[in-house]
Protein backbone atom coordinates (compact mmCIF):
# COMPACT_ATOMS: atom_id res chain seq x y z
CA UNK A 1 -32.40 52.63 -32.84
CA UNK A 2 -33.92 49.61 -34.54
CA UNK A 3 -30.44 47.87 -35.08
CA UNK A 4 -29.39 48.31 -31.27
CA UNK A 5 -32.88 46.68 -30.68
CA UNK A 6 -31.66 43.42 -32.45
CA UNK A 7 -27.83 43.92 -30.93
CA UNK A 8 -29.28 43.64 -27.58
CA UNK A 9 -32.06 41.06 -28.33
CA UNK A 10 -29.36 38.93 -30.04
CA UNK A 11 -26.87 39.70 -26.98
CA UNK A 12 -29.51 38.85 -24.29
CA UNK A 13 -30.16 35.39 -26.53
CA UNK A 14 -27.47 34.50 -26.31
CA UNK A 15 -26.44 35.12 -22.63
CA UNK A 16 -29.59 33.10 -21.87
CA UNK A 17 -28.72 30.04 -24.07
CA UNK A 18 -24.87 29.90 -22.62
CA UNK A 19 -26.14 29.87 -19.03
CA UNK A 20 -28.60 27.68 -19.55
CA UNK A 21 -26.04 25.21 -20.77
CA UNK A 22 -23.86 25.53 -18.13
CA UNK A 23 -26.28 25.80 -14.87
CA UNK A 24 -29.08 23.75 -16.82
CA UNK A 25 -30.55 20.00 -15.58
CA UNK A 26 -27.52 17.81 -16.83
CA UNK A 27 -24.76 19.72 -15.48
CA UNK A 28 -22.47 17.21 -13.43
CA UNK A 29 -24.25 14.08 -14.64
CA UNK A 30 -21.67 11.77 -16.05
CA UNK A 31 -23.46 10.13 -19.55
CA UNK A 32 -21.27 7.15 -19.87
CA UNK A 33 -21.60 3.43 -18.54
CA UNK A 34 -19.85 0.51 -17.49
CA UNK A 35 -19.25 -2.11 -20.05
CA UNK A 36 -18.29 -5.79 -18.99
CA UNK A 37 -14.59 -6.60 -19.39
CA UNK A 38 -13.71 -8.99 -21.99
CA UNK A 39 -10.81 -12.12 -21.25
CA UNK A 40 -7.88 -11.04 -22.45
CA UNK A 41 -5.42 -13.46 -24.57
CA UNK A 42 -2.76 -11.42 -25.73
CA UNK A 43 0.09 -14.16 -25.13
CA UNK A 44 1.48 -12.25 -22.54
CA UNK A 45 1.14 -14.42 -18.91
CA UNK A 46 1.94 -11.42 -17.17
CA UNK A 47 -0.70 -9.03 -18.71
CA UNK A 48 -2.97 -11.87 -19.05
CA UNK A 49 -3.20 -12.63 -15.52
CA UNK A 50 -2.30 -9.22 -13.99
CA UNK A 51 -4.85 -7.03 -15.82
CA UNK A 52 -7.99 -8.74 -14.15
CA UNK A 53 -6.45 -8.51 -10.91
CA UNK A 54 -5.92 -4.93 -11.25
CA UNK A 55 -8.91 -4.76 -11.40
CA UNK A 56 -10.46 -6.43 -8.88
CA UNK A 57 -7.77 -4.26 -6.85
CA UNK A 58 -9.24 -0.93 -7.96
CA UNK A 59 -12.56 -2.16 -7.16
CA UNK A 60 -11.54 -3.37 -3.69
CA UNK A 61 -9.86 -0.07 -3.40
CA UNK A 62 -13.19 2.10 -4.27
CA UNK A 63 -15.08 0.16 -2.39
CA UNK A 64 -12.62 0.60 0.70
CA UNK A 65 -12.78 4.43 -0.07
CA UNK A 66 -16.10 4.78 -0.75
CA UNK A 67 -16.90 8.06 1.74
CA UNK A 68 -13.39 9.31 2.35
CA UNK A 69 -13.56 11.61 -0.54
CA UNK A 70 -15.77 14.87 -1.01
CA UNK A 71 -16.08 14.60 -4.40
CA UNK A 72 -18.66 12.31 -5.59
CA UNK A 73 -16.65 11.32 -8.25
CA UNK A 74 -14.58 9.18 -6.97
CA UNK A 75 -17.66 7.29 -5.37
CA UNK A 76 -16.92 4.81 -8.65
CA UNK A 77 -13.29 5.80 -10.21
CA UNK A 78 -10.02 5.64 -8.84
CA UNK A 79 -7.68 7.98 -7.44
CA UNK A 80 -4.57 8.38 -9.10
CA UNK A 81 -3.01 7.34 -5.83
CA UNK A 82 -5.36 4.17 -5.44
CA UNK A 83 -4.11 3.27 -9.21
CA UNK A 84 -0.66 3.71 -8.10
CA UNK A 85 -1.11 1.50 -5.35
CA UNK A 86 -2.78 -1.23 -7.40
CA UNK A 87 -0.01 -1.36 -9.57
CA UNK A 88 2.61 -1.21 -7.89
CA UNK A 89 1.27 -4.38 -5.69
CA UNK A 90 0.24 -6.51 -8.79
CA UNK A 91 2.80 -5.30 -11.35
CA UNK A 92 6.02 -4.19 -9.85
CA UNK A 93 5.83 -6.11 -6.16
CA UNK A 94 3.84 -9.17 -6.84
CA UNK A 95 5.31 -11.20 -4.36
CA UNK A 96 4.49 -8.83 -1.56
CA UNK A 97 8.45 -8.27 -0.41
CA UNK A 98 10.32 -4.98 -1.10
């Protein structure tokens, strides 16, 4: 009797602690934050110069998109498809002709 006393106490403990970490305060709070880019110089023009206006791109693109999605997630990241788009226009199609 005593043992199933501590089997269900330790059981119930448990249970407890588990939801609590799932449902508790910080669930869906990202922790991490933006850091400040850093020039790049790797002695490749292309990357040199493209990278920061990829950039810029996804930011112009987040911005643009700011209340199209549901999730609130992508209030400050990119969709995939935004990223795809950015790419495509500063790395593969600079020019702007297809």
């Amino acid at each position: 009797m005593h043992r199933n006393l501590i089997t269900i106490f330790s059981m119930s403990t448990i249970a407890v602690a588990f939801s609590l970490s799932l449902f508790g305060s910080a669930s869906n709070v990202a922790m991490g934050q933006a850091v400040p880019l850093i020039p790049l110089t790797s002695g490749n023009v292309t990357l040199d110069t493209g990278i920061p206006k990829f950039n810029e791109c996804l930011e112009d693109a987040i911005d643009s998109s700011k209340n199209v999605n549901d999730d609130s997630y992508f209030e400050n990241e990119p969709t995939k498809d935004e990223v795809f788009k950015c790419y495509e226009t500063i790395f593969l199609n600079p020019g702007g002709v297809k």
